[in-house]
C-alpha atoms as a PDB file:
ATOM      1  CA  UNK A   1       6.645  -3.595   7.399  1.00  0.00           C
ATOM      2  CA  UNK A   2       7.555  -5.296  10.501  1.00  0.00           C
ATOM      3  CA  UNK A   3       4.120  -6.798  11.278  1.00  0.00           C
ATOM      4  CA  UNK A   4       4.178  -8.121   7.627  1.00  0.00           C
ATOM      5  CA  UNK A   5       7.711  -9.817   8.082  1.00  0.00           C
ATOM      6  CA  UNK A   6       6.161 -11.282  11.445  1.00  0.00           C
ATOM      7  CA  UNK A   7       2.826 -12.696   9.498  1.00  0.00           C
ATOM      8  CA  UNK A   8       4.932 -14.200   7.153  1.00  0.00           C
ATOM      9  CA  UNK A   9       7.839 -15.063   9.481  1.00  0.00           C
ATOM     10  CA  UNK A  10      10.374 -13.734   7.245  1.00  0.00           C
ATOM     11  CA  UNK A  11      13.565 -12.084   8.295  1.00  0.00           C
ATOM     12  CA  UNK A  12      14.397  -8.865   8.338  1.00  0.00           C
ATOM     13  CA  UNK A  13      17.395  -6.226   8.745  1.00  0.00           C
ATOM     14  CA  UNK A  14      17.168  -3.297  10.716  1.00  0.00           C
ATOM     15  CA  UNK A  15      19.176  -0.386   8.993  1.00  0.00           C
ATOM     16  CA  UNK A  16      18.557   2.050  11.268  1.00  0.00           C
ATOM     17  CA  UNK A  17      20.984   1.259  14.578  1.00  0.00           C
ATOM     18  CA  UNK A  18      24.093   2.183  13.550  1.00  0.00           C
ATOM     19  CA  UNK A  19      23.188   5.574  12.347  1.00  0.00           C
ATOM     20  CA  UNK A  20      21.256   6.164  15.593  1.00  0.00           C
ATOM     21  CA  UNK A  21      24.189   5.120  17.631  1.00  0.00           C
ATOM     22  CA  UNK A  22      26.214   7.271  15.291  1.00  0.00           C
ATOM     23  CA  UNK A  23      23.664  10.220  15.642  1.00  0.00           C
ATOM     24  CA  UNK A  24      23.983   9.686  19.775  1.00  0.00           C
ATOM     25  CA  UNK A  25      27.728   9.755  19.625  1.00  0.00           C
ATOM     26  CA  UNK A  26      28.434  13.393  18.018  1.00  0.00           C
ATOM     27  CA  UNK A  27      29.575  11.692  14.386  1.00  0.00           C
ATOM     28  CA  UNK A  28      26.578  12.009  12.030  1.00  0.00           C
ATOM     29  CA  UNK A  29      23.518  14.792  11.264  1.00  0.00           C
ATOM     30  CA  UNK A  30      20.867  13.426  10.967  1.00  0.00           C
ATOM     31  CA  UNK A  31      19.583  16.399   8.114  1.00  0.00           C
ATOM     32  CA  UNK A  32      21.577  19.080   6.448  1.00  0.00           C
ATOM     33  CA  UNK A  33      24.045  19.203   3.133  1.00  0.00           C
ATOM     34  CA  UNK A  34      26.887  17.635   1.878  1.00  0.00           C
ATOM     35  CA  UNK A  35      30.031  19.387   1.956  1.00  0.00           C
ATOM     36  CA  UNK A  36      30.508  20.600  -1.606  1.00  0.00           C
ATOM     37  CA  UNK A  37      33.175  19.711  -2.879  1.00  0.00           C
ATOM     38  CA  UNK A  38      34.135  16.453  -0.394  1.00  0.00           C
ATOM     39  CA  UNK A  39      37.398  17.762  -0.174  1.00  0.00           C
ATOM     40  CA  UNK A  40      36.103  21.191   2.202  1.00  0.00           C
ATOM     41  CA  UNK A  41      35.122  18.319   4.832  1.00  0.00           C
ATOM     42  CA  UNK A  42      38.232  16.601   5.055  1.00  0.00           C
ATOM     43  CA  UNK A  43      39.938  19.614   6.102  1.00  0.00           C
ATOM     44  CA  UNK A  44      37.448  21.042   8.338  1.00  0.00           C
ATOM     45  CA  UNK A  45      36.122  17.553   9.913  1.00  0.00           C
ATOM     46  CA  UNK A  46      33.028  17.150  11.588  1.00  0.00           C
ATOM     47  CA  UNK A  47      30.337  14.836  11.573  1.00  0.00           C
ATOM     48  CA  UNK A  48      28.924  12.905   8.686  1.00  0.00           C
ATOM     49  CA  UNK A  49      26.072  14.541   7.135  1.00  0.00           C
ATOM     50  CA  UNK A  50      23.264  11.426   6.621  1.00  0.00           C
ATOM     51  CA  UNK A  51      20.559  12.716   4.240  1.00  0.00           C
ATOM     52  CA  UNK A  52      19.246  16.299   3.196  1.00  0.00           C
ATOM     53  CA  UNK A  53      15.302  15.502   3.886  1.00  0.00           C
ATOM     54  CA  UNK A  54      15.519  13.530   6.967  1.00  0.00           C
ATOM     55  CA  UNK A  55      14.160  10.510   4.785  1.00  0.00           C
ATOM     56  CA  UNK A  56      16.647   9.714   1.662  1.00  0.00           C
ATOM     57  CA  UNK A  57      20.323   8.990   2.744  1.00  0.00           C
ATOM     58  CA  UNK A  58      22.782  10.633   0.876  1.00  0.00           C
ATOM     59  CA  UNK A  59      24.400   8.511  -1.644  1.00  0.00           C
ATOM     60  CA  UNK A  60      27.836   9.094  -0.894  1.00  0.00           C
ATOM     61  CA  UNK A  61      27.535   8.518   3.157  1.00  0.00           C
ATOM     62  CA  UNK A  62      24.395   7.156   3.954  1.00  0.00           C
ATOM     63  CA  UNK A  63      24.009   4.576   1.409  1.00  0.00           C
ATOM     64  CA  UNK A  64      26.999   2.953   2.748  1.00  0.00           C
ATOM     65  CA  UNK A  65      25.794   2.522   6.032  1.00  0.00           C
ATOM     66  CA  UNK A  66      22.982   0.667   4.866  1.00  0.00           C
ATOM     67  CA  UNK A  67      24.996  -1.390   2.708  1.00  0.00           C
ATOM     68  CA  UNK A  68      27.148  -2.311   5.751  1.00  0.00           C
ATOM     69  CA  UNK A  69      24.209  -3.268   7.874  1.00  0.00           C
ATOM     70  CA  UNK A  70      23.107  -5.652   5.292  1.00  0.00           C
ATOM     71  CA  UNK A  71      26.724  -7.371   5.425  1.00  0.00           C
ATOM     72  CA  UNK A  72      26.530  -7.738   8.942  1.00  0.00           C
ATOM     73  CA  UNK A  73      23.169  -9.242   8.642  1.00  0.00           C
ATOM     74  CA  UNK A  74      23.345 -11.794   5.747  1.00  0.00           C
ATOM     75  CA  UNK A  75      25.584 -14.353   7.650  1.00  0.00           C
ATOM     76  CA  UNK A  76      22.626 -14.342  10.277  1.00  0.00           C
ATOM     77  CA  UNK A  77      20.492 -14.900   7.879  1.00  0.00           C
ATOM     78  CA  UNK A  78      22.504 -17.745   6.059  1.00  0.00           C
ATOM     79  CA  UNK A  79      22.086 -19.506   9.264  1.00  0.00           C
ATOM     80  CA  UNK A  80      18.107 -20.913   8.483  1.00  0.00           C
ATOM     81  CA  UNK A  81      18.268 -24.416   6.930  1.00  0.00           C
ATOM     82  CA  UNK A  82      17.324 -24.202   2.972  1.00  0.00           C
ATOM     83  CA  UNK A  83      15.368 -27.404   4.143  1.00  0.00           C
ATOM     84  CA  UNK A  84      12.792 -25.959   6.833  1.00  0.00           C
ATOM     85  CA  UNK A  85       9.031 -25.918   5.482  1.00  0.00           C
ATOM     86  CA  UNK A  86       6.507 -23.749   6.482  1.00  0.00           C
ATOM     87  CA  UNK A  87       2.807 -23.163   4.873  1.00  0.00           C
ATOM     88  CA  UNK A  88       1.732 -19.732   3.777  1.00  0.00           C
ATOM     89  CA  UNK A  89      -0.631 -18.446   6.360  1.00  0.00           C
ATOM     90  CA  UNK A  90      -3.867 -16.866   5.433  1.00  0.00           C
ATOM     91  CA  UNK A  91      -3.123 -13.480   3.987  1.00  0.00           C
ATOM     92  CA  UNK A  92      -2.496 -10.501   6.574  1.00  0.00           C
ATOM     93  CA  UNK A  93      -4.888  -8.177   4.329  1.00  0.00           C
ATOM     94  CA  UNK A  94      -7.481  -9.949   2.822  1.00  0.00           C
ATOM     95  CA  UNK A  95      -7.820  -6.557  -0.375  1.00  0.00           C
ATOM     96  CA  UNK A  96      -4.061  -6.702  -0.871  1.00  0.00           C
ATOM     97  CA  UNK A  97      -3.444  -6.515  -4.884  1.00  0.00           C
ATOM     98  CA  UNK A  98      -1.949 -10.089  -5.069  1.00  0.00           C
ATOM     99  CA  UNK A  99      -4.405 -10.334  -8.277  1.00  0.00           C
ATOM    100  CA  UNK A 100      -2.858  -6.931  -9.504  1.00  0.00           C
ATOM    101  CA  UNK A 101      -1.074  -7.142 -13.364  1.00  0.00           C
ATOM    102  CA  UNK A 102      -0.223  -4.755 -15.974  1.00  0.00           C
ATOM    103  CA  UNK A 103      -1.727  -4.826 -19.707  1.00  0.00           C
ATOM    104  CA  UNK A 104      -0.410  -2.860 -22.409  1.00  0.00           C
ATOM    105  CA  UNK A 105      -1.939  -0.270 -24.327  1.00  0.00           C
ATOM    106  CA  UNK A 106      -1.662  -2.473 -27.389  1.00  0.00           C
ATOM    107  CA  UNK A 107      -4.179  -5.342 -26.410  1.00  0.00           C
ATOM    108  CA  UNK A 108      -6.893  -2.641 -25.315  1.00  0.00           C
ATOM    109  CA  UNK A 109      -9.824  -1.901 -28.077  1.00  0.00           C
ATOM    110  CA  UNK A 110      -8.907   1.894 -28.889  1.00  0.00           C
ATOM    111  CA  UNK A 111     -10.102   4.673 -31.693  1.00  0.00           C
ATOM    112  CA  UNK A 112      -8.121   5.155 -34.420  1.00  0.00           C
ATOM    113  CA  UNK A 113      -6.837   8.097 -33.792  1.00  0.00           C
ATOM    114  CA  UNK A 114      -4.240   6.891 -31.361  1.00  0.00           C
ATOM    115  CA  UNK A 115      -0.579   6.880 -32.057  1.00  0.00           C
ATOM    116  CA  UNK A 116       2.354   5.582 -30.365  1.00  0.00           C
ATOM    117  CA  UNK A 117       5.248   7.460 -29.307  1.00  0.00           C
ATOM    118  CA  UNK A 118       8.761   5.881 -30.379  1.00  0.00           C
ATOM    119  CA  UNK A 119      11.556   8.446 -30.814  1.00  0.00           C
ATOM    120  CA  UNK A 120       9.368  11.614 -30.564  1.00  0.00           C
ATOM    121  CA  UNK A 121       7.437  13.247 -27.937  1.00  0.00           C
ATOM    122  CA  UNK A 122       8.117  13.485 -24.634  1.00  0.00           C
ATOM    123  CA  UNK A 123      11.671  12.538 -23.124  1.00  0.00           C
ATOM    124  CA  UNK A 124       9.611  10.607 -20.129  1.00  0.00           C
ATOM    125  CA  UNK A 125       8.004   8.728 -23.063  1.00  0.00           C
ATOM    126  CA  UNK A 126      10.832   8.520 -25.670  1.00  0.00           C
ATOM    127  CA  UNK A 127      13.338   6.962 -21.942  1.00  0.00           C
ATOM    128  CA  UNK A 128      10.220   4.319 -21.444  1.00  0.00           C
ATOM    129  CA  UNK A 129      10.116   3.086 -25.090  1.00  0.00           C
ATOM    130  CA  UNK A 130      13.850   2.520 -24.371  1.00  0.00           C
ATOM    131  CA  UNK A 131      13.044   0.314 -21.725  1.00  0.00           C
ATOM    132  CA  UNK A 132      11.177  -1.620 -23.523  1.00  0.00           C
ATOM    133  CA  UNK A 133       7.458   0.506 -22.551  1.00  0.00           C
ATOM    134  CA  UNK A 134       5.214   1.838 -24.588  1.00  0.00           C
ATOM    135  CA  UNK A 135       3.381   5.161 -24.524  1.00  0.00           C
ATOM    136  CA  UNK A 136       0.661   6.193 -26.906  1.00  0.00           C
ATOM    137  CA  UNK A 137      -0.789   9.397 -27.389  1.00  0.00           C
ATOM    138  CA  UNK A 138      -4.457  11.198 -28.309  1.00  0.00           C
ATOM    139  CA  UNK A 139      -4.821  14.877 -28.969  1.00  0.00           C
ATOM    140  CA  UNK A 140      -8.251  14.803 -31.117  1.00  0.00           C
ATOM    141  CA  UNK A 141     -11.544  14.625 -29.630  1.00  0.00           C
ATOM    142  CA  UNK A 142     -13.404  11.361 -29.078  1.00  0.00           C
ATOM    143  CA  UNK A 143     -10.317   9.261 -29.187  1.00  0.00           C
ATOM    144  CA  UNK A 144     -11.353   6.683 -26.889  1.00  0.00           C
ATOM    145  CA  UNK A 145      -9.931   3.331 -25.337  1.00  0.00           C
ATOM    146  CA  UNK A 146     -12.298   0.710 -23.870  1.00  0.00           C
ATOM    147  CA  UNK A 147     -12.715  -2.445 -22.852  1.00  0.00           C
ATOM    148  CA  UNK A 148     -14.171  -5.396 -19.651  1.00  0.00           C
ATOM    149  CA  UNK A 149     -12.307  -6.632 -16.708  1.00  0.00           C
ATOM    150  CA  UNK A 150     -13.518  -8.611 -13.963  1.00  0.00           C
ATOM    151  CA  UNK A 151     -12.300  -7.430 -10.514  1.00  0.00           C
ATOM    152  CA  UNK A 152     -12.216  -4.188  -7.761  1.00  0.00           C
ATOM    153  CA  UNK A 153      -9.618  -1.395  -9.223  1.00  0.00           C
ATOM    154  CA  UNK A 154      -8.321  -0.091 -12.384  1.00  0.00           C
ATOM    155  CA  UNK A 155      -5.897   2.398 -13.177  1.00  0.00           C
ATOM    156  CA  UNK A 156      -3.122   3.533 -15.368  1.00  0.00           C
ATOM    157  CA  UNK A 157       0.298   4.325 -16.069  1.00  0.00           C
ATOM    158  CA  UNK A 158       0.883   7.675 -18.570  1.00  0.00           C
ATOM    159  CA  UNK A 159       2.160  11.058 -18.352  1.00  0.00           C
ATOM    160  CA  UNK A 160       1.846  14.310 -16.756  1.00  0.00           C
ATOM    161  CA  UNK A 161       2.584  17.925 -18.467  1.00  0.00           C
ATOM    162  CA  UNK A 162       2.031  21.273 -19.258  1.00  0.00           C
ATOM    163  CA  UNK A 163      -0.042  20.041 -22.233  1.00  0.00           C
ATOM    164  CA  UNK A 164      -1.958  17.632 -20.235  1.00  0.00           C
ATOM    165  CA  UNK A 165      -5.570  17.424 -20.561  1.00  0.00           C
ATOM    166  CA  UNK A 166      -8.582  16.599 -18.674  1.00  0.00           C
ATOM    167  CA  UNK A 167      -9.894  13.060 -19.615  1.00  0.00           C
ATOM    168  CA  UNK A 168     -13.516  11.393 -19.231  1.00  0.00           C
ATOM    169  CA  UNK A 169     -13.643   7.819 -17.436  1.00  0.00           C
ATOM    170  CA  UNK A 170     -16.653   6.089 -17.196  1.00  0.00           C
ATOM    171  CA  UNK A 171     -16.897   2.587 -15.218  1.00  0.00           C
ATOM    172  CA  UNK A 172     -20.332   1.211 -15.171  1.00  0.00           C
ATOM    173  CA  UNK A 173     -21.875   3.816 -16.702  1.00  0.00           C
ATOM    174  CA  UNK A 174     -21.194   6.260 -13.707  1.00  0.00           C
ATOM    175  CA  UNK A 175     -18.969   9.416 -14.977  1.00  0.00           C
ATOM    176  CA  UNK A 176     -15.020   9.563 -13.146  1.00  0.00           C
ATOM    177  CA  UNK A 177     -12.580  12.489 -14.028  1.00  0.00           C
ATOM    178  CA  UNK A 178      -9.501  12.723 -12.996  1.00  0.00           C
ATOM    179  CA  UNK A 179      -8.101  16.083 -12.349  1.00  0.00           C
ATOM    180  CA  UNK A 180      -5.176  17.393 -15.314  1.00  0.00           C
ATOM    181  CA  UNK A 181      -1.810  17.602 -13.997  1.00  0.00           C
ATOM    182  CA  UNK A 182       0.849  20.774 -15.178  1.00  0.00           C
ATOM    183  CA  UNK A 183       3.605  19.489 -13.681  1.00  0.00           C
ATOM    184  CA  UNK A 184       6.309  17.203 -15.829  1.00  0.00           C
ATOM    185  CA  UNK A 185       6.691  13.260 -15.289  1.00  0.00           C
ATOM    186  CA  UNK A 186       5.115  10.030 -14.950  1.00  0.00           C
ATOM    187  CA  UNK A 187       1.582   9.995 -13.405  1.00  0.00           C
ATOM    188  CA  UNK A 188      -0.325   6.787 -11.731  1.00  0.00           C
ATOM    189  CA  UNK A 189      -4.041   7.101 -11.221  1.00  0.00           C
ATOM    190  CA  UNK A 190      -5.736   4.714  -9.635  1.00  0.00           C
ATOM    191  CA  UNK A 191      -9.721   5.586 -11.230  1.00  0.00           C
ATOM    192  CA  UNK A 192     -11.744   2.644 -10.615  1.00  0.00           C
ATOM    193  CA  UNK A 193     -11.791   1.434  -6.869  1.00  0.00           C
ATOM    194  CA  UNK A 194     -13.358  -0.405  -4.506  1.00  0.00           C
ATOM    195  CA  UNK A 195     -15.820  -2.169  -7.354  1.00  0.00           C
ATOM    196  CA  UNK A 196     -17.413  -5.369  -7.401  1.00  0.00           C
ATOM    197  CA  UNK A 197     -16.029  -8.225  -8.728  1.00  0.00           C
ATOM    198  CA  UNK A 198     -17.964  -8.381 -11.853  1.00  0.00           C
ATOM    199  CA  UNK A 199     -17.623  -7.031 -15.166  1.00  0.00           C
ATOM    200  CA  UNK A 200     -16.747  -3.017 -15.561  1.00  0.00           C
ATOM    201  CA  UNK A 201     -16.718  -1.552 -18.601  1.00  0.00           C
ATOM    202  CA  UNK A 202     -14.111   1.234 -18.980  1.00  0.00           C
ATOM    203  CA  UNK A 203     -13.481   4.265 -21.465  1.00  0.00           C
ATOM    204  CA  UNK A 204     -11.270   7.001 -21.793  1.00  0.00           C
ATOM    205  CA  UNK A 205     -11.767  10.195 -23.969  1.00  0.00           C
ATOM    206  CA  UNK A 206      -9.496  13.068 -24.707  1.00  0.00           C
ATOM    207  CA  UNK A 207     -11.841  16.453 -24.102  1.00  0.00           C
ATOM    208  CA  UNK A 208     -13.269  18.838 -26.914  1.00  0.00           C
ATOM    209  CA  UNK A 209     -11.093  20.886 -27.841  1.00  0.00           C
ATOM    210  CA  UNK A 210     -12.543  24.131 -25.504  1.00  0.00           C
ATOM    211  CA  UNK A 211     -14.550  22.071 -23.698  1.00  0.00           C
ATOM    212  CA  UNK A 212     -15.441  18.750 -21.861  1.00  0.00           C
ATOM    213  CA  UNK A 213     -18.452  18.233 -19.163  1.00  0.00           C
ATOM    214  CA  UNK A 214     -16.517  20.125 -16.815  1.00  0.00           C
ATOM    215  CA  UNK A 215     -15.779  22.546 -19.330  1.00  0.00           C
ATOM    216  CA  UNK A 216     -11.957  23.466 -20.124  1.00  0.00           C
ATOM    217  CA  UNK A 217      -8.828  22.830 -18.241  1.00  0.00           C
ATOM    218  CA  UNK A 218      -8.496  26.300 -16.112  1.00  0.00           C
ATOM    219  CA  UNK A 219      -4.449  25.730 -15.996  1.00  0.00           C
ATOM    220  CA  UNK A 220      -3.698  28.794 -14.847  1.00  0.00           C
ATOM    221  CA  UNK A 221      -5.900  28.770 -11.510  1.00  0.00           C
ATOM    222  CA  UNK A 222      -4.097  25.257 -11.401  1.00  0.00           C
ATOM    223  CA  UNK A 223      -0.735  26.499 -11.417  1.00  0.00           C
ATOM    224  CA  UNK A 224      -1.913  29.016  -8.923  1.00  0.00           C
ATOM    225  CA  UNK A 225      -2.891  26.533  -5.973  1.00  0.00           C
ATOM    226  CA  UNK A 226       0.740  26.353  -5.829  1.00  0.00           C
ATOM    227  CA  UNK A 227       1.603  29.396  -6.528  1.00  0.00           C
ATOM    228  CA  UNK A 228       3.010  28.940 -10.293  1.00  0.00           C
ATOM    229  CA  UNK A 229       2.237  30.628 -13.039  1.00  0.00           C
ATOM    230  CA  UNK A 230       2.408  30.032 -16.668  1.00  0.00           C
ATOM    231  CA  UNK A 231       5.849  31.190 -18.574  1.00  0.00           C
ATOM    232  CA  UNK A 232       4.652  29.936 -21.932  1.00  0.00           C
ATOM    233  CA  UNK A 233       1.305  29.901 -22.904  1.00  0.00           C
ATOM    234  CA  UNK A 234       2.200  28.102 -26.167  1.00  0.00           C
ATOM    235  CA  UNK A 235       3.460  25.251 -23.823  1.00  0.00           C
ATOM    236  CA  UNK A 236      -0.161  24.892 -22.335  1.00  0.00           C
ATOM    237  CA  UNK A 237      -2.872  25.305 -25.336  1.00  0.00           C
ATOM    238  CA  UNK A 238      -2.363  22.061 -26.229  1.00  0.00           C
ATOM    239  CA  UNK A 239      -4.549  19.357 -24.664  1.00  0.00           C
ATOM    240  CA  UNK A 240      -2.934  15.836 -25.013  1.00  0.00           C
ATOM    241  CA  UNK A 241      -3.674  12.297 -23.223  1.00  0.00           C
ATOM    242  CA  UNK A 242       0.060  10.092 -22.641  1.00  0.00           C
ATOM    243  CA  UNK A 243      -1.333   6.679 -21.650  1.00  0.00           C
ATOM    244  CA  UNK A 244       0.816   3.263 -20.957  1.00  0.00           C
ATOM    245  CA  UNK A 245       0.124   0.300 -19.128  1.00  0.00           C
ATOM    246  CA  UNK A 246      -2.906  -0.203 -17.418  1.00  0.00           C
ATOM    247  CA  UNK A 247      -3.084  -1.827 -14.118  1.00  0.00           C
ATOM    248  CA  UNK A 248      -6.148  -3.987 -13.585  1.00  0.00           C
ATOM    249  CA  UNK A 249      -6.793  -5.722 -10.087  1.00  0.00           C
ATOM    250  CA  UNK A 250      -8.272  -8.786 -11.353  1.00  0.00           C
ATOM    251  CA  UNK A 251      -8.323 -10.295 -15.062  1.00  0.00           C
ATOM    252  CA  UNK A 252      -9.279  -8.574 -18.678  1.00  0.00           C
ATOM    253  CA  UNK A 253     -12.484 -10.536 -19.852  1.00  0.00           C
ATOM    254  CA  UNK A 254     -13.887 -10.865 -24.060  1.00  0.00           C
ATOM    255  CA  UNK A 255     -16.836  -9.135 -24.838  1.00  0.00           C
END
């Protein structure tokens, strides 16, 4: 991040010196829990416990030393006349996603058998329609979306789950399949990469209902590579595509 704030000669703010200097003096651990409840550490004392992972500060102590370090910093900052010009130099990565955009699920050619998820389904899907999202869902086979873009990636935006199924991509006629997912959330898969910058025809399938080219979803062996197992097996028969945005590196093109 540094050698992109010097490219671009922006300014930055360092929030890591106080809690090193704290760390070196005896008053703050670097890893471990917070005191439950906040009370216990007022009468026992110690030093001020900074994250639990050793990479996300604690909201209730390290969050305010950040905060503080940006305080400190802003008058510094303040000091750079509004009125100094400078030209953007030539880009420090010349495959950075500056082309990048998102289009929604709506303005993509798609089967009829897709339907979009309002105040039903998932609560992952149900929380982004409240935001203003969209999620639409497939669970019959052959339901398909499709359509052109000129540029070098494509991916999308859509849902893992226990009911999540494996899906067929193909970009210029050449066969890509992402992997299913078991686990609960949002999912971002970035399928088509590193293409040319012409056109690339894209289309997604749901799977047969026992089988796709790979054959079936083995969930279980899945769940297994990480030592899981499945609870409810109800949970997992079904086989269902959650799809969102789509992120295209370059533009959508007719025809």
């Amino acid at each position: 991040m540094e050698r992109v704030a010097d490219h671009y000669a922006l300014p930055s703010i360092h929030l890591g010196m106080e809690v090193a200097r704290l760390e070196q003096e005896g008053k703050l651990v670097f890893t471990g829990q917070l005191p439950e409840p906040e009370a216990e550490k007022a009468k026992v004392g110690g030093p001020m416990v900074f994250s639990s992972d050793g990479v996300h500060p604690h909201l209730k102590t390290g969050h305010p030393l950040y905060f503080e370090a940006i305080v400190r910093s802003m008058p510094l900052i303040e000091r750079v006349p509004a009125s100094v010009s400078r030209s953007l130099p030539p880009p420090l990565d010349g495959n950075n996603w500056e082309g990048a955009g998102l289009v929604p699920f709506h303005a993509l050619e798609r089967s009829a058998g897709w339907k979009k998820l309002a105040d039903q389904g998932p609560q992952a899907a149900i929380d982004q329609a409240k935001k203003g999202g969209e999620f639409w869902m497939a669970d019959k086979p052959g339901e398909a979306i499709s359509f052109r873009f000129k540029g070098t990636l494509f991916g999308l935006y859509g849902l893992q789950g226990p009911d999540a199924c494996q899906f067929q991509v193909s970009v210029d006629d050449r066969p890509r399949s992402p992997p299913p997912c078991s686990m609960p959330g949002a999912r971002r898969d970035a399928i088509g990469s590193g293409l040319d910058a012409s056109r690339h025809p894209a289309r997604r399938r749901t799977p047969r209902a026992h089988r796709n080219s790979q054959g079936a979803a083995d969930k279980a062996a899945i769940l297994a590579q990480r030592q899981e197992t499945i609870r409810d097996p109800e949970e997992f028969n079904r086989t269902v595509l959650y799809v969102g945005d789509f992120m295209v590196l370059g533009t959508l093109v007719e025809g």
